[in-house]
Protein backbone atom coordinates (compact mmCIF):
# COMPACT_ATOMS: atom_id res chain seq x y z
CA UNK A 1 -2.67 23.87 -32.01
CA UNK A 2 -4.02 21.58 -29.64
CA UNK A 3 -4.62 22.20 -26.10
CA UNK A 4 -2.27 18.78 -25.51
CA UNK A 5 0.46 20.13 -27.69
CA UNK A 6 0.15 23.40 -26.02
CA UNK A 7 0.87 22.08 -22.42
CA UNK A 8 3.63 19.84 -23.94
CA UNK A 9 5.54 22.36 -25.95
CA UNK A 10 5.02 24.93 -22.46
CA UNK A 11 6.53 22.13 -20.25
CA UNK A 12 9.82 21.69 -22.79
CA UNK A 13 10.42 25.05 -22.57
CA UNK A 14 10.06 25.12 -18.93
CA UNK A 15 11.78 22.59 -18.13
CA UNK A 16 14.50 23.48 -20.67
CA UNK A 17 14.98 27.05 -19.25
CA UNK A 18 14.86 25.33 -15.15
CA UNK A 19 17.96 23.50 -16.87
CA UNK A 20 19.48 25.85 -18.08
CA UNK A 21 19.70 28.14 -15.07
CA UNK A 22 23.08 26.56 -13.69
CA UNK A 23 24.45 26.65 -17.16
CA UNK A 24 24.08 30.94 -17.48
CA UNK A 25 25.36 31.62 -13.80
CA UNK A 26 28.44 33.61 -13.15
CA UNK A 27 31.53 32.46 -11.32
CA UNK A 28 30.64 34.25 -8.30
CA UNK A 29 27.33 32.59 -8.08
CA UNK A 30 28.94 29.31 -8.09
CA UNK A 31 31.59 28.99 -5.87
CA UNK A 32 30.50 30.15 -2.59
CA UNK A 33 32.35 28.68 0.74
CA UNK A 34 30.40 25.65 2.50
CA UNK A 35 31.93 25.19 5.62
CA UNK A 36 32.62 21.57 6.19
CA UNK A 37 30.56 19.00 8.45
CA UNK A 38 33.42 16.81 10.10
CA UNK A 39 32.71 13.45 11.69
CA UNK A 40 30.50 14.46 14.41
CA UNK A 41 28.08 16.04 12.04
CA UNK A 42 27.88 13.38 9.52
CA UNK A 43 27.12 10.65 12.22
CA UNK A 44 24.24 12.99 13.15
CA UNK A 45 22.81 13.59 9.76
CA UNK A 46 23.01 10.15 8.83
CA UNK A 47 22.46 8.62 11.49
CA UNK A 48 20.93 10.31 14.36
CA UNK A 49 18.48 11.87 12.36
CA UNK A 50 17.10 8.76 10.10
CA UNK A 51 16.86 6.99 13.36
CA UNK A 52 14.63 10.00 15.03
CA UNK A 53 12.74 9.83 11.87
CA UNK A 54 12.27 5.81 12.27
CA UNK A 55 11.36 6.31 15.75
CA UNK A 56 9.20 8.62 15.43
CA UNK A 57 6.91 7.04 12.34
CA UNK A 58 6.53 4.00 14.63
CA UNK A 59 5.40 5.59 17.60
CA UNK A 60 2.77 6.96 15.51
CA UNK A 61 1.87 3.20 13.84
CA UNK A 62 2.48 1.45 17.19
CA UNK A 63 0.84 3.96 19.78
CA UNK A 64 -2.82 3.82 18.63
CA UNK A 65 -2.75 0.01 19.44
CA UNK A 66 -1.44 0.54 22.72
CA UNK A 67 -4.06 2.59 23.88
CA UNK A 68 -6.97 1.33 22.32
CA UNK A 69 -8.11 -1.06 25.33
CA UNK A 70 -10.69 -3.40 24.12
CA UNK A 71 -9.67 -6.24 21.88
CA UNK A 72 -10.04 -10.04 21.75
CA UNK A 73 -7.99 -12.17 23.95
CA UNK A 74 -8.18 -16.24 23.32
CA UNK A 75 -9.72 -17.81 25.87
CA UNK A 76 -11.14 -15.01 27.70
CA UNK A 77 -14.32 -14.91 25.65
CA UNK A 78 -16.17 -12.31 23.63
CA UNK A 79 -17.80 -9.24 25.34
CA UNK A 80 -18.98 -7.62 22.27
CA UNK A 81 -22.36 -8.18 21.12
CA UNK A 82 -22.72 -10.04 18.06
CA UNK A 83 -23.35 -8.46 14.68
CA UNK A 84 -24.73 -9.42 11.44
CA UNK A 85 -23.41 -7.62 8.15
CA UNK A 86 -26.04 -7.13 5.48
CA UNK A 87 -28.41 -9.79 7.03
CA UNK A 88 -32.34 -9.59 7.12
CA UNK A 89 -34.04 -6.58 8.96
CA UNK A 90 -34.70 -8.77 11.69
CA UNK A 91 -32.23 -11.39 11.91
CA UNK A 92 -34.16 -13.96 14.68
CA UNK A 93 -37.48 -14.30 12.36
CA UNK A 94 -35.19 -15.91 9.68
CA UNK A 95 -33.78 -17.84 11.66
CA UNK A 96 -36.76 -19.31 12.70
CA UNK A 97 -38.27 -19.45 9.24
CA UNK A 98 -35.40 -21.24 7.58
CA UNK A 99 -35.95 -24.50 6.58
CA UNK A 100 -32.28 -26.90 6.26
CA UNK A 101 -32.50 -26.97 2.65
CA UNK A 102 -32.22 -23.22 2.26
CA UNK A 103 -28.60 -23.36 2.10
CA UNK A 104 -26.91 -21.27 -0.93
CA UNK A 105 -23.80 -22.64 -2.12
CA UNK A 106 -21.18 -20.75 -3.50
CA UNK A 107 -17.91 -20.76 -5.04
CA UNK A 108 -16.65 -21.13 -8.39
CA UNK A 109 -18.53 -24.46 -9.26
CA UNK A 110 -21.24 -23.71 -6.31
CA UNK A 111 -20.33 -26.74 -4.98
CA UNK A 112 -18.91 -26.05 -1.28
C-alpha cells in the first residue's frame, strides 16, 4: 500500500470516527442547560464586539501612517536625495559618456 493511500484511508477513518462522536453520546451528554442571552447580550455579541474587532484592525492599518512623519507633499518639494535602482556603479560617469542615440526602446514592438 502506498504511502498516499495510507494517509487517505487514515484521514476517512478519522474523520469518520470525529463524526461519529455526537452520534454514540448519551442523553445526559446532550442536553445540558444553556442559560439564555436576552437582548442585551445579543446586541453585544453581534454587535459590540464585531465593531471592537473592526476598530481595532484599523487602528492597526491606519496608525503606522499616522506616525510615520516624512512623506511627499505636492508642491512642497522633495527632501530626499535621489536614488537610482540597478543603475551603473557610478551613475554621473554615464551620464557624461552617453551619447543621444544610446536610447533602448522597449515595449512589446520596441517601438516607444
Amino acid at each position: 500500500m502506498s504511502r498516499t493511500a495510507r494517509t487517505s484511508a487514515l484521514s476517512g477513518l478519522a474523520l469518520s470516527v470525529l463524526l461519529a462522536g455526537p452520534a454514540l453520546a448519551t442523553d445526559s451528554e446532550i442536553v445540558t442547560p444553556v442559560p439564555e442571552v436576552g437582548i442585551k447580550g445579543a446586541l453585544v455579541l453581534y454587535v459590540v464586539v464585531p465593531l471592537v474587532i473592526l476598530l481595532a484592525i484599523s487602528a492597526v492599518v491606519w496608525l503606522p501612517n499616522v506616525v510615520r512623519s516624512t512623506r511627499y507633499r505636492p508642491n512642497r518639494g522633495w527632501s530626499a536625495a535621489p536614488l537610482w535602482f540597478h543603475g551603473p556603479a557610478d551613475p554621473d560617469a554615464a551620464v557624461a559618456s552617453a551619447q543621444p542615440g544610446d536610447v533602448v526602446r522597449g515595449g512589446a514592438r520596441g517601438s516607444w
